[in-house]
Protein backbone atom coordinates (compact mmCIF):
# COMPACT_ATOMS: atom_id res chain seq x y z
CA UNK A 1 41.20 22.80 -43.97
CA UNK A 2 41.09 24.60 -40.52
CA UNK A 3 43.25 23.45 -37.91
CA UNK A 4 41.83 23.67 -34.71
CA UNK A 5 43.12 26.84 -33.47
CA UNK A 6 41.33 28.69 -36.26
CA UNK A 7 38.34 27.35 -35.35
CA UNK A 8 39.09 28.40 -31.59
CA UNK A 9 39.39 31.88 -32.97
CA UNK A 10 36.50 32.18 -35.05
CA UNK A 11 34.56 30.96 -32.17
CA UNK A 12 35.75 33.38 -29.83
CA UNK A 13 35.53 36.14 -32.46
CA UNK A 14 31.74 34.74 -32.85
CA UNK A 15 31.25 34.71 -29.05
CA UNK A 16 32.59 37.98 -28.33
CA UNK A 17 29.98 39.67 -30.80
CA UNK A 18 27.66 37.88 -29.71
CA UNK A 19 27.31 38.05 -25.61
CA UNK A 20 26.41 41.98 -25.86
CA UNK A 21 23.06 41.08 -28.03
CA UNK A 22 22.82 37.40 -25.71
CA UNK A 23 22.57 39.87 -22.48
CA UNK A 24 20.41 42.51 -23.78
CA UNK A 25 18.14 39.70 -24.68
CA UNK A 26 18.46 38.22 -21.11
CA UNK A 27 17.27 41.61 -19.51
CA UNK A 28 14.28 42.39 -21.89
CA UNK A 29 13.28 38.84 -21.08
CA UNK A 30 13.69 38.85 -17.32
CA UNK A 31 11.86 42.95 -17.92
CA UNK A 32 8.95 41.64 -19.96
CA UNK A 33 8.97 38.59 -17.15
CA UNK A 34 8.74 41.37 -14.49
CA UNK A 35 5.61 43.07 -16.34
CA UNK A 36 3.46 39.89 -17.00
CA UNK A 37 3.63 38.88 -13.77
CA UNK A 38 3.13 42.69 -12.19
CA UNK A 39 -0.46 42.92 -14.68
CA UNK A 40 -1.28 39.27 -13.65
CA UNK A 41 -0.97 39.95 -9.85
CA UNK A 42 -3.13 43.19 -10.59
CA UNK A 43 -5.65 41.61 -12.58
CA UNK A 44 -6.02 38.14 -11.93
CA UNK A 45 -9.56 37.25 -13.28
CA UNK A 46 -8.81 39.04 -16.51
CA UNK A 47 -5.44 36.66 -16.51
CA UNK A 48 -7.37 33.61 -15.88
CA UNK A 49 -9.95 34.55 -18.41
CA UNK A 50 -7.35 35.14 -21.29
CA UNK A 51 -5.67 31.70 -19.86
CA UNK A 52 -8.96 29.63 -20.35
CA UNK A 53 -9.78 31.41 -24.12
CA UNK A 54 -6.32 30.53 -25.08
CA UNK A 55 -5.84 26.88 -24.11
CA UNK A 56 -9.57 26.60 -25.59
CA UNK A 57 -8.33 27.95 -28.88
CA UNK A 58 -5.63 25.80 -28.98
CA UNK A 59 -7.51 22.89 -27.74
CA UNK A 60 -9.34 23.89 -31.33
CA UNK A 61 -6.63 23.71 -32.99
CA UNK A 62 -4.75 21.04 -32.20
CA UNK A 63 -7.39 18.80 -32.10
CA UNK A 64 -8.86 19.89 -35.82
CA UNK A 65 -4.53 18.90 -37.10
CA UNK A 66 -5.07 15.24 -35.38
């Protein structure tokens, strides 16, 4: 059995490999954030369009499972 400090360790060990991949994720997110909202501002019909076809679809969807 582990005794607590182990399990301290292994978490840090897991935590320290971790946070590199945690913050690249973090900036691709907030990037692709940045670019949605750049084409949305440039092209809001086209937005609103895609908006409407997609909650329809899923409307269809959701509704067909219930």
């Amino acid at each position: 059995m582990e005794t607590s400090q182990q399990i301290t360790d292994k978490a840090r060990e897991l935590q320290a490999r971790i946070a590199p991949q945690i913050d690249e994720a973090r900036k691709n997110l907030s990037d692709l954030n940045s670019r949605i909202t750049t084409y949305i501002r440039q092209n809001p019909g086209t937005s609103l369009l895609a908006a409407v076809a997609a909650g329809f679809l899923i409307g269809k969807l959701v509704s067909r499972r219930w």
